[in-house]
Protein backbone atom coordinates (compact mmCIF):
# COMPACT_ATOMS: atom_id res chain seq x y z
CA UNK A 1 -72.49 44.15 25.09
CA UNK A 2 -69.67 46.35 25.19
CA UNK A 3 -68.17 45.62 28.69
CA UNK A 4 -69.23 41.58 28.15
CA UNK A 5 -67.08 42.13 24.71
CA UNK A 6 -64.28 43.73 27.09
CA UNK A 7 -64.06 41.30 29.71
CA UNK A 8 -63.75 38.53 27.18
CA UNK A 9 -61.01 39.89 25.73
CA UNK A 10 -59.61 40.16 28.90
CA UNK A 11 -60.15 36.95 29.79
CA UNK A 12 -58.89 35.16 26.82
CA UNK A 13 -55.62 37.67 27.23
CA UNK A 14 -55.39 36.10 30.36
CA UNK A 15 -55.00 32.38 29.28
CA UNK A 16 -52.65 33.05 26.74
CA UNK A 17 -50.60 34.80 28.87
CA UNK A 18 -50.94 31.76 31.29
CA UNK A 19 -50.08 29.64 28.33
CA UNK A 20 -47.29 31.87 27.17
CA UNK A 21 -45.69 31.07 30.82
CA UNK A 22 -45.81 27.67 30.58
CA UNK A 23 -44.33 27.01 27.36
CA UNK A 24 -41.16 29.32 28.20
CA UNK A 25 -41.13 27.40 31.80
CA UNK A 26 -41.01 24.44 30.16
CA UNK A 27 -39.14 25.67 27.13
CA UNK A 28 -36.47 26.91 30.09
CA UNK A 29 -36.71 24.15 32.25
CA UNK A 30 -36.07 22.11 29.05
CA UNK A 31 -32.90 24.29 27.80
CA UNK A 32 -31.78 23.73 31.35
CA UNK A 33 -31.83 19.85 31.14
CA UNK A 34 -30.27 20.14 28.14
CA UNK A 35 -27.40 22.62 28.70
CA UNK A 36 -24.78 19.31 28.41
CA UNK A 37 -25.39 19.63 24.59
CA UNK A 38 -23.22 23.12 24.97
CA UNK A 39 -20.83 21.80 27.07
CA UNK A 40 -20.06 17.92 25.29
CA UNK A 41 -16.55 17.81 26.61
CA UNK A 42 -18.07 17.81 30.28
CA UNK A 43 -19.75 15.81 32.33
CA UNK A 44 -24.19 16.60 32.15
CA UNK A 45 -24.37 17.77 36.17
CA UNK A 46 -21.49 20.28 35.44
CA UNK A 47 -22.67 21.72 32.59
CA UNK A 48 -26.36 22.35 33.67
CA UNK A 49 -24.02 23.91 36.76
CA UNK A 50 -22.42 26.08 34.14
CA UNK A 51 -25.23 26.59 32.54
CA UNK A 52 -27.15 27.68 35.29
CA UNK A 53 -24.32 30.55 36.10
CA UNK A 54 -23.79 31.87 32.74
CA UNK A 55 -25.48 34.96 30.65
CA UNK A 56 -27.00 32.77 28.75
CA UNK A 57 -29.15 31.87 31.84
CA UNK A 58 -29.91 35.22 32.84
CA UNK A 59 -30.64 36.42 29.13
CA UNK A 60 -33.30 33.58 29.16
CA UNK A 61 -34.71 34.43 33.31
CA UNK A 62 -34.93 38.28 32.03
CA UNK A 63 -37.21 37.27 29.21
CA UNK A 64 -39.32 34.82 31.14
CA UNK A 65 -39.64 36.32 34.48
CA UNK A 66 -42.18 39.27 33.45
CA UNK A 67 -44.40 36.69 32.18
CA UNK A 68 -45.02 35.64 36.13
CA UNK A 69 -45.29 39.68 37.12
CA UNK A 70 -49.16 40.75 36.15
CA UNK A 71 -50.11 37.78 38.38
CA UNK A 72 -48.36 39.24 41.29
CA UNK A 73 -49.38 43.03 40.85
CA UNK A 74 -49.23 45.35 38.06
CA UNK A 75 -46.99 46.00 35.45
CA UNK A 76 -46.09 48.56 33.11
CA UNK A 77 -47.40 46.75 29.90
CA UNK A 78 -44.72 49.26 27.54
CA UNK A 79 -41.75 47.83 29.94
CA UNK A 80 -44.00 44.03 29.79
CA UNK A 81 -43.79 44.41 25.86
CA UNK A 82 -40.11 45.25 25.83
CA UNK A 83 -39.20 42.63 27.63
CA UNK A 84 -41.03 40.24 25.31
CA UNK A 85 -38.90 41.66 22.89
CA UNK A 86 -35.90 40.72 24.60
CA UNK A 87 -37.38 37.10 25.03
CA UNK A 88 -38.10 37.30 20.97
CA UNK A 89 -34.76 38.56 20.25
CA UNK A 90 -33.08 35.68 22.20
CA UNK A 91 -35.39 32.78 20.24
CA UNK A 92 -33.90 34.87 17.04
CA UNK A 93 -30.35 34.54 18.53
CA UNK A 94 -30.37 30.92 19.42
CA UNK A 95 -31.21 30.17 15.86
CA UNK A 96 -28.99 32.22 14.36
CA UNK A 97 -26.53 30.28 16.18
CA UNK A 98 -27.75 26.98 16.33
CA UNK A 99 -25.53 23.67 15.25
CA UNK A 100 -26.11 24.08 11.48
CA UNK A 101 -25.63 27.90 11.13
CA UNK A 102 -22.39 27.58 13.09
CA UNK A 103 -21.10 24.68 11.12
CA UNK A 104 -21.86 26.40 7.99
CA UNK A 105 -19.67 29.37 9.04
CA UNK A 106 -17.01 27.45 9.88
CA UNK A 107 -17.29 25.54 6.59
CA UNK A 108 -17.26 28.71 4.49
CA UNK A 109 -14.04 29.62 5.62
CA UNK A 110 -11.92 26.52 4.89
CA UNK A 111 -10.75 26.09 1.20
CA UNK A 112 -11.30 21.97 1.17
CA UNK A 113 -14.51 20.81 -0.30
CA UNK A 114 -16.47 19.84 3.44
CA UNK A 115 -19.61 18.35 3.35
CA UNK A 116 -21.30 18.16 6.53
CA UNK A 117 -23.81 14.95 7.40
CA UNK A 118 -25.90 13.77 10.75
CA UNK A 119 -25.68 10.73 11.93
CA UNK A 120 -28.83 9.16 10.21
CA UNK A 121 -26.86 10.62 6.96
CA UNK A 122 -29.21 13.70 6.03
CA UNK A 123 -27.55 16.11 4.38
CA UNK A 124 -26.78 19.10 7.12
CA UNK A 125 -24.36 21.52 4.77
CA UNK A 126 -21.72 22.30 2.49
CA UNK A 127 -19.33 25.04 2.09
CA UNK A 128 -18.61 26.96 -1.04
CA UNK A 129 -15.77 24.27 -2.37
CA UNK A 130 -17.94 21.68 -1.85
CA UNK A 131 -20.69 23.43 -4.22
CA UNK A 132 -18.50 24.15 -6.83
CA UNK A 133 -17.37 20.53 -7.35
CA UNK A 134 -20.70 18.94 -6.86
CA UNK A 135 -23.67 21.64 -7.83
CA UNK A 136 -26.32 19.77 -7.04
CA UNK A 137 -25.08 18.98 -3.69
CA UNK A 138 -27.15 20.94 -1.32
CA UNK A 139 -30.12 19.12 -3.21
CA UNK A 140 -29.87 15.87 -1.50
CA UNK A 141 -32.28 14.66 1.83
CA UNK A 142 -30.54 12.01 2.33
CA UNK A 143 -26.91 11.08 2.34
CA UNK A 144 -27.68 7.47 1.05
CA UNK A 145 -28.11 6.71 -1.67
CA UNK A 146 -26.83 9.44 -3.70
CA UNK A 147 -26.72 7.89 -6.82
CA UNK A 148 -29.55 9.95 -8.04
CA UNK A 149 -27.99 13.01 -7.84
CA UNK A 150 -25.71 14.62 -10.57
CA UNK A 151 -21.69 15.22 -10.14
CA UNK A 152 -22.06 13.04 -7.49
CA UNK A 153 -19.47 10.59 -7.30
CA UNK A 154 -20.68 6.90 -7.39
CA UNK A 155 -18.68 6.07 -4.80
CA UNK A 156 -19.55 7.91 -2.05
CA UNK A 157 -22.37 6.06 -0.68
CA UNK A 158 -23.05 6.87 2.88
CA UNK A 159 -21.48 5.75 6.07
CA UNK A 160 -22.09 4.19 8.96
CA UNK A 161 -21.42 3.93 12.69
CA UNK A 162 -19.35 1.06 12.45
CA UNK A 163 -17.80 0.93 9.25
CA UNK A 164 -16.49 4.73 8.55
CA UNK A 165 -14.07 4.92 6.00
CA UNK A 166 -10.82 6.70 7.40
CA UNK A 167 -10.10 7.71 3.51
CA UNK A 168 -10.96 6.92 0.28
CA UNK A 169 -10.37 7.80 -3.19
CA UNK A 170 -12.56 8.40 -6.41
CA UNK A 171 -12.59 9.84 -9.64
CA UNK A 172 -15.57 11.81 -11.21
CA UNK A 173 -16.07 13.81 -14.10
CA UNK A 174 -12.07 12.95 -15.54
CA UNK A 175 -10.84 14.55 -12.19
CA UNK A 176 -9.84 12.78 -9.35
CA UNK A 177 -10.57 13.43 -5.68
CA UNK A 178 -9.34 12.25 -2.36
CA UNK A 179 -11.57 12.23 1.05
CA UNK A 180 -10.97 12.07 4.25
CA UNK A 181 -14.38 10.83 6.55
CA UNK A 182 -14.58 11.62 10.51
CA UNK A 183 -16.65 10.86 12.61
CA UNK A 184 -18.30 13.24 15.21
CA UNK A 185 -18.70 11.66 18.77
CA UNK A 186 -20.33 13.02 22.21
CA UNK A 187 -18.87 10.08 24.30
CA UNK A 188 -20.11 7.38 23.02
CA UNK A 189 -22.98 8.75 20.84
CA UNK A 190 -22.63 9.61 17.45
CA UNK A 191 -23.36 13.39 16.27
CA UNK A 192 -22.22 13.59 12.80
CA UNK A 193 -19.81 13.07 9.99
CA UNK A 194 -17.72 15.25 8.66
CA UNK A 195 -16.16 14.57 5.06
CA UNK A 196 -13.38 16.48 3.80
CA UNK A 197 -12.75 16.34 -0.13
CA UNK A 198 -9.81 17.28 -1.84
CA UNK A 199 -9.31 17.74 -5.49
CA UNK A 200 -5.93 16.04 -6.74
CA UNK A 201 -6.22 15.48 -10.13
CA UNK A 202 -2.81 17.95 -10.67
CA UNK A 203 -1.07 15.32 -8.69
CA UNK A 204 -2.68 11.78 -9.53
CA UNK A 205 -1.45 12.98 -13.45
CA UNK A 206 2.00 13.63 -12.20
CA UNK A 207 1.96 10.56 -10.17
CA UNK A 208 1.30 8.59 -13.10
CA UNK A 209 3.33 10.56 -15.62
CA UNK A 210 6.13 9.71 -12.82
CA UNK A 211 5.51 6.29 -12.34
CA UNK A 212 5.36 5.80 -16.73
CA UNK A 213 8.99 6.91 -16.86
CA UNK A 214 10.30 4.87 -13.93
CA UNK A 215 8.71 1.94 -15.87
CA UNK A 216 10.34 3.05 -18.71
CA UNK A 217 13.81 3.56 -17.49
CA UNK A 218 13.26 -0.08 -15.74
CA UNK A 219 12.44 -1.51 -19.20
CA UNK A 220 15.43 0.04 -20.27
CA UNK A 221 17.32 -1.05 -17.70
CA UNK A 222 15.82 -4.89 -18.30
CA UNK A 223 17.24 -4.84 -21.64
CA UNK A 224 20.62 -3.71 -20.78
CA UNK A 225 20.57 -6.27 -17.96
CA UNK A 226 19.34 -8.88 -20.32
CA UNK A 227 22.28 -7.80 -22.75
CA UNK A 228 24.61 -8.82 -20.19
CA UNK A 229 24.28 -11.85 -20.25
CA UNK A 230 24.83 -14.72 -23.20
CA UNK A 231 21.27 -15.22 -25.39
CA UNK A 232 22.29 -16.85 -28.61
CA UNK A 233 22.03 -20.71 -28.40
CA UNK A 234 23.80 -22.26 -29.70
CA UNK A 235 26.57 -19.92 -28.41
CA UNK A 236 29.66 -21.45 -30.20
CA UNK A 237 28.16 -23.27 -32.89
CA UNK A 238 31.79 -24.22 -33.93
CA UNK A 239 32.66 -26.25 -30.95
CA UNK A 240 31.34 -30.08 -30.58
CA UNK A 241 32.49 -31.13 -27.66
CA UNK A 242 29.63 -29.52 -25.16
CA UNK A 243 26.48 -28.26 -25.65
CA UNK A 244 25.34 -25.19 -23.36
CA UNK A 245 21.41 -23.73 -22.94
CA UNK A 246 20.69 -21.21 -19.85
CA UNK A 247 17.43 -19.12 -19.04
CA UNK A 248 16.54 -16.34 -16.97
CA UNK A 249 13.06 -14.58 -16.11
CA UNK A 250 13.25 -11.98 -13.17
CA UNK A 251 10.51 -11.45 -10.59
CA UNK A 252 10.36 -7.79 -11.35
CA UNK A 253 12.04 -5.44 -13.77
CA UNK A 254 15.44 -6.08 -13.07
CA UNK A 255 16.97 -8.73 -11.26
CA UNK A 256 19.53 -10.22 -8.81
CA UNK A 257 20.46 -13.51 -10.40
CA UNK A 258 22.65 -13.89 -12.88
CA UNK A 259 24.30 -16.59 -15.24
CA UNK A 260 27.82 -16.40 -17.18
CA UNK A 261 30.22 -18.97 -19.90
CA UNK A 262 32.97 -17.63 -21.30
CA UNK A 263 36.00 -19.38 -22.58
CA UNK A 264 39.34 -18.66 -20.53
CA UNK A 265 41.47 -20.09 -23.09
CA UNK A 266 41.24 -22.11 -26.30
CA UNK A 267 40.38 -25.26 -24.35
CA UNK A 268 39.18 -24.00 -20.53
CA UNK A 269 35.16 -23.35 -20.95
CA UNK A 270 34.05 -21.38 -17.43
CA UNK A 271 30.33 -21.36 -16.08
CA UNK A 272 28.59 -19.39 -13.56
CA UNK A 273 25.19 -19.37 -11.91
CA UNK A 274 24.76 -16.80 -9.45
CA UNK A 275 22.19 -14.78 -6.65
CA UNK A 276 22.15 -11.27 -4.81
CA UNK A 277 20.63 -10.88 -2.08
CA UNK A 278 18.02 -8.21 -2.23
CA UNK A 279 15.30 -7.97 -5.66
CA UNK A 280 15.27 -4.79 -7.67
CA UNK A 281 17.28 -1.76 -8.73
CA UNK A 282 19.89 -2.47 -5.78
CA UNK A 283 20.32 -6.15 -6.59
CA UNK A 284 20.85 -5.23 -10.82
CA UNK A 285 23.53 -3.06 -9.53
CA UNK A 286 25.19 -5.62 -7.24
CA UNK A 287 24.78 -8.20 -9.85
CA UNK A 288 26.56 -6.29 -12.43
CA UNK A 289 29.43 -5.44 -9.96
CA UNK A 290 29.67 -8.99 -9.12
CA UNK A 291 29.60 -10.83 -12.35
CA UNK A 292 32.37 -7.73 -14.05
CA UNK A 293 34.77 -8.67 -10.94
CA UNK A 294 34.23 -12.93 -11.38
CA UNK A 295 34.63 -12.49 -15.27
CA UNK A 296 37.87 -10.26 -14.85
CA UNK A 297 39.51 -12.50 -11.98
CA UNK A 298 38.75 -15.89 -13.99
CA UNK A 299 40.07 -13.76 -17.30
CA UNK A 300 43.42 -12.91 -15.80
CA UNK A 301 45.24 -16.56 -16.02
CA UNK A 302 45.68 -19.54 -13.98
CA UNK A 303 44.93 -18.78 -10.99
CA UNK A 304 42.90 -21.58 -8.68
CA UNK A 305 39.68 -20.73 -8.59
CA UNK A 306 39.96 -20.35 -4.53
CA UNK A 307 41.99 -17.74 -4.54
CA UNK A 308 39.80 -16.08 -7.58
CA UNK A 309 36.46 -16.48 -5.51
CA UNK A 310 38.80 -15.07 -2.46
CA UNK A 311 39.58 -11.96 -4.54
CA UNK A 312 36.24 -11.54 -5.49
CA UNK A 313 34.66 -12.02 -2.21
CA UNK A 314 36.91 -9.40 -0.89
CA UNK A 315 36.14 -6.46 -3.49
CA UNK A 316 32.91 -6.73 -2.91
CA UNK A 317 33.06 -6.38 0.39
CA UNK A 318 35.10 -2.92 -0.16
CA UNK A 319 31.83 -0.20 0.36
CA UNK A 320 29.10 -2.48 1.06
CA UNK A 321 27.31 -0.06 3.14
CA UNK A 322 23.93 -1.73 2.46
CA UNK A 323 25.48 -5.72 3.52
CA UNK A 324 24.72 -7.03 0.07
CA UNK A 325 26.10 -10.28 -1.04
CA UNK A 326 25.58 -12.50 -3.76
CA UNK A 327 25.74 -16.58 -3.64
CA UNK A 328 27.91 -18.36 -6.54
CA UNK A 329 28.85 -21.87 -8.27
CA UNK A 330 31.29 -21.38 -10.82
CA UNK A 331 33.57 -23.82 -12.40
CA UNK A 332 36.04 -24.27 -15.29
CA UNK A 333 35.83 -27.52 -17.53
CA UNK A 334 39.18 -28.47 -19.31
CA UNK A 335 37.32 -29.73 -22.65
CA UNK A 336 40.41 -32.04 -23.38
CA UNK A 337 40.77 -33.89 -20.23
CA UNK A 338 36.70 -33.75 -19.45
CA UNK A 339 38.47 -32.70 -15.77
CA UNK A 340 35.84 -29.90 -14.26
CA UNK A 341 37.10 -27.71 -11.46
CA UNK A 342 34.38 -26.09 -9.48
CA UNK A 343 33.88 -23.94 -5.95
CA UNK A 344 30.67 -23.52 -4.14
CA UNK A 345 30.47 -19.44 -2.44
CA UNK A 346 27.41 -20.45 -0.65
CA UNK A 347 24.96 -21.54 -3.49
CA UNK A 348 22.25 -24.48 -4.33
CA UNK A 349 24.07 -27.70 -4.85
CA UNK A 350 23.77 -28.03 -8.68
CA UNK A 351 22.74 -31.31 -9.77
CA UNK A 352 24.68 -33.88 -12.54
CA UNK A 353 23.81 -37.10 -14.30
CA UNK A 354 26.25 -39.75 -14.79
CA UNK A 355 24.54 -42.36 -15.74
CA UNK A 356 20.35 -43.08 -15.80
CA UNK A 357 19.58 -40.58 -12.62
CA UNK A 358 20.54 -37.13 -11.70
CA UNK A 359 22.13 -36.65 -8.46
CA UNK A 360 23.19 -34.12 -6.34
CA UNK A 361 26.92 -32.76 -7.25
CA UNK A 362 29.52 -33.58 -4.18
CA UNK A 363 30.80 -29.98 -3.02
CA UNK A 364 32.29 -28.35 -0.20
CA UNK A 365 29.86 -24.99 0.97
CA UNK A 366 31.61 -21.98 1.30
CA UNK A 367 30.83 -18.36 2.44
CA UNK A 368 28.39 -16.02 0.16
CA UNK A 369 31.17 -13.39 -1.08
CA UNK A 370 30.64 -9.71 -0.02
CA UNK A 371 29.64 -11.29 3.56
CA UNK A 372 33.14 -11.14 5.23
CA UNK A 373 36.32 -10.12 4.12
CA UNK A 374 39.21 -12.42 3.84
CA UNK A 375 36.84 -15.61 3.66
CA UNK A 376 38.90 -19.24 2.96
CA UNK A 377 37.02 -21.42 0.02
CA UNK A 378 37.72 -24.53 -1.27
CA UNK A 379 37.51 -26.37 -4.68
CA UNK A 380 35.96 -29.90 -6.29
CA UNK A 381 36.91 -31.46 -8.94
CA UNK A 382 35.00 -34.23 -10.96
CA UNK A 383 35.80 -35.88 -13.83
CA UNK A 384 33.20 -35.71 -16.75
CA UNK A 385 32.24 -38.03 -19.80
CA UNK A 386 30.15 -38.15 -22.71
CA UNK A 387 26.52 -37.52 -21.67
CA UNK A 388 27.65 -36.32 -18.40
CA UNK A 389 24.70 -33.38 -17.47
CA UNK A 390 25.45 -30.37 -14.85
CA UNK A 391 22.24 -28.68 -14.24
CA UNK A 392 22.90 -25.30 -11.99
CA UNK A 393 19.96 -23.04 -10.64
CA UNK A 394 18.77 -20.06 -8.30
CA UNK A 395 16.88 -20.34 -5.57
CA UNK A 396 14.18 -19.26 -7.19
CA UNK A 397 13.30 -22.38 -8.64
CA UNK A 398 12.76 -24.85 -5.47
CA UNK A 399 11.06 -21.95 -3.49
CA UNK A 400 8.84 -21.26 -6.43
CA UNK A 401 5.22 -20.92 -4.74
CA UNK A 402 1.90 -22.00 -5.17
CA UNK A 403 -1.13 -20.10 -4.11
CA UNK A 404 -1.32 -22.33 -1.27
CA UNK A 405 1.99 -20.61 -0.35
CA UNK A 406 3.73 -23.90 -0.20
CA UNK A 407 7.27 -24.15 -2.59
CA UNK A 408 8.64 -26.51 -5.02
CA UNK A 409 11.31 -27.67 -2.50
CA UNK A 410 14.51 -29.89 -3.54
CA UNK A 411 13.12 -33.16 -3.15
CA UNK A 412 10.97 -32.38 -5.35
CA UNK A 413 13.03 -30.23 -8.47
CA UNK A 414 15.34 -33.84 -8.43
CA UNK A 415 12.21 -35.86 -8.80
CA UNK A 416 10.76 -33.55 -11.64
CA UNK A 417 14.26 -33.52 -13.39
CA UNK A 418 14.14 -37.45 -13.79
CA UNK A 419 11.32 -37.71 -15.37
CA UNK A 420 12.00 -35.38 -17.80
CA UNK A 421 12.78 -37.73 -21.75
CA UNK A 422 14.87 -34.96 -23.01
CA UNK A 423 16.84 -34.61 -26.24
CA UNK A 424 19.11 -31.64 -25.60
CA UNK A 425 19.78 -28.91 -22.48
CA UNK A 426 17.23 -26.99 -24.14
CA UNK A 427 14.40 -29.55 -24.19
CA UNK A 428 15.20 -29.93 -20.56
CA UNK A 429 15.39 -26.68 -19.09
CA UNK A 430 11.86 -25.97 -21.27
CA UNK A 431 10.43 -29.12 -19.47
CA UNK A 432 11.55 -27.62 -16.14
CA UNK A 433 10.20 -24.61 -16.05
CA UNK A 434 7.02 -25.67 -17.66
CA UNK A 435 6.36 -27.95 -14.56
CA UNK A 436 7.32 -24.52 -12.31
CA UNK A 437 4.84 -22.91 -14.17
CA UNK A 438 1.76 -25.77 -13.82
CA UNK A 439 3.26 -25.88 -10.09
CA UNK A 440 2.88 -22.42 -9.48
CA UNK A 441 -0.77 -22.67 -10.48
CA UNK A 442 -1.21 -18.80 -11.38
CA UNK A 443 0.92 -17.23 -8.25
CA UNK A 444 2.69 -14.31 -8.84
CA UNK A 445 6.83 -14.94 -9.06
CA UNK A 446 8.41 -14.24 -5.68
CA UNK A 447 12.03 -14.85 -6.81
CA UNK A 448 14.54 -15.11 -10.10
CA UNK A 449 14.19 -18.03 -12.08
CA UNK A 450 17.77 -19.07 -13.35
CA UNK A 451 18.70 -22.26 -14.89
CA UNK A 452 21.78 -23.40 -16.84
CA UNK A 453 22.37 -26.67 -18.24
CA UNK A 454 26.06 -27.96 -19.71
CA UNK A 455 26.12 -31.18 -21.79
CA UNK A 456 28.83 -33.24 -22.86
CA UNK A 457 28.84 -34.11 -26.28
């Protein structure tokens, strides 16, 4: 019973150990196949190659080969069991340093909040940063969804081969975070993601405290703009002979286009409608250059107004680093004789009604001042009457835009203006820039809308 009880045990020593050699032949023959997985930046043949050639390999023949040995002839079973050991201690090895356990090193010693995913999105790891800002991170199978879990942003809601998000932003929790997704690739198969988080609340509030007091100052500096330029209608309430009405809405804070009357002399009224180039901060400051230098040179006497534009034109072109220029229709109107004298610097063609219709006003172009120094103009002159209407404007009424991105044009501001059944400049320039408005349909301003309207009464 005894020796039947021996040879059994024998026996069934023998398969396992017959068993035991297969599964590390395969297991080996397996790793072998396999070996491109620890070599992805070369090609498969080449890395078994490598593979085949390195410790690794002989680590792994060392702890299979004595498996083969009692079959052959007899072994030492003490040196047999050590070098199961060794075989035991390299399965213990590999894991320590498989994918995950190696990721998760890496990721403990970065500062940024990384959170590690597979390609089907299951949650592989997260370092230390990560964990602090989300504590139930490390709780989550799957990547998506992850609206169950707590601290979890609702925005971050899985990714996919195709549509990876190269960065995003998200607030959670009053604090606000930016990411940064990548995707892991060996050639054309996808390994993992890799999702770097970044916590920049500190600068998002000093962003926005930033951006409140540049909107501030620009108020400001809307006002003082606005101040610039005449706002109580009627402006000379005293004098019947004219009626004046002018309007201005900017595109953004500040603006580029700019309108002026001011009276020369006792009986010499002048207007201005103006346009810089450019929208924003840089135009405001051209625009106020421009309209001080007009104002002064029309102030100073009688010169013509050709040689005034001339002067102007070539001031502004003194420093104009940044090739700024501005587009102008002034004129003066001797109220006495009804005789208006007018020069064109490269503006819209104002239109006046004499008579039932308003048509276009006969002038001569001229150069935009500040675009060449020492530029020639010439001036109109037309005589006006009782009733007579001069209707000036920007640019940014017959390019006004709909959202089919189409604009107003000419053709069409001269048919709006004749239908309009108006009573005085204001009721007019209200009329026209309600039909801009129901034109526009809801698209956002692109330009300066400037009108100015002069009646002879």
């Amino acid at each position: 019973m005894d020796a039947f009880t021996t040879d059994a045990a024998k026996s069934i020593f023998i398969y396992v150990e017959i068993v035991s050699v297969i599964i590390f032949t395969v297991e080996y023959a397996l790793r072998l196949w396999t070996a491109n997985l620890l070599y992805p930046r070369i090609r498969a043949a080449k890395a078994r190659l490598r593979y085949a050639v390195s410790p690794m390999l002989l680590v792994d023949v060392a702890a299979i080969l004595p498996f083969y040995l009692p079959m052959a002839f007899p072994v030492n079973m003490t040196i047999l069991r050590l070098l199961r050991l060794l075989r035991l201690l390299r399965i213990l090895k590999l894991n320590r340093y498989s994918d995950t356990k190696t990721s998760e090193m890496i990721l403990s010693s970065i500062k940024e909040a990384i959170i590690l995913i597979d390609a089907d999105h299951n949650f592989l790891s997260a370092n230390k940063a990560a964990s602090s800002l989300f504590p139930t991170i490390r709780n989550i199978k799957k990547y998506a969804p992850v609206n169950q879990v707590e601290n979890w942003p609702s925005e971050l809601t899985g990714f996919d081969e195709k549509h990876v998000k190269d960065s995003f932003y998200f607030d959670e929790n009053e604090n606000y975070y930016k990411g940064d997704v990548s995707a892991v690739y060996d050639r054309e198969k996808l390994l993992r993601y890799i999702i770097i988080i970044q916590d920049i609340t500190k600068s998002v509030l000093l962003e926005k405290a930033e951006n409140e007091r540049i909107q501030s100052e620009l108020m400001i500096a809307r006002k003082i703009q606005a101040s610039m330029l005449p706002s109580v209608f009627p402006p000379f309430p005293e004098r019947t002979e004219f009626n004046i009405y002018a309007l201005m809405e900017p595109a953004k804070e500040v603006g580029g286009d700019f309108y002026d009357f001011f009276f020369i002399d006792e009986n010499r009224l002048a207007v201005v409608m103006a346009d810089v180039s450019g929208k924003g901060i840089p135009a405001a400051l051209f625009m106020v250059n421009a309209k001080t230098q007009l104002k002064n040179a029309l102030l100073k006497g009688n010169a013509p107004l050709t040689e005034v534009l001339g002067t102007v034109n070539n001031l502004l072109c003194e420093g104009n680093d940044e090739c700024m220029f501005v587009t102008v229709f002034f004129g003066v109107l001797d109220i006495p004789s009804g005789k208006f004298t007018y020069v064109n610097g490269g503006h819209d063609v104002p239109l006046i009604k004499q008579g039932e219709k308003f048509t276009w006003l006969p002038t001569k172009p001229g150069m935009m001042p500040g675009f060449m120094e020492e530029t020639k103009y010439e001036q109109d002159e037309i005589l006006l009457k009782k009733d007579d209407v001069i209707f000036m404007y920007t640019d940014g009424v017959t390019e006004a835009e709909n959202p089919a991105k189409e604009i107003l044009t000419k053709e069409n501001l001269e048919k709006i203006i004749n239908e309009c059944k108006y009573g005085d400049v204001k009721e007019l320039l209200t009329f026209l820039r309600k039909e801009i408005e129901i034109f526009a349909d809801g698209a956002e301003q692109s330009d300066d809308i400037t009108m100015l309207a002069l009646k002879i009464l």
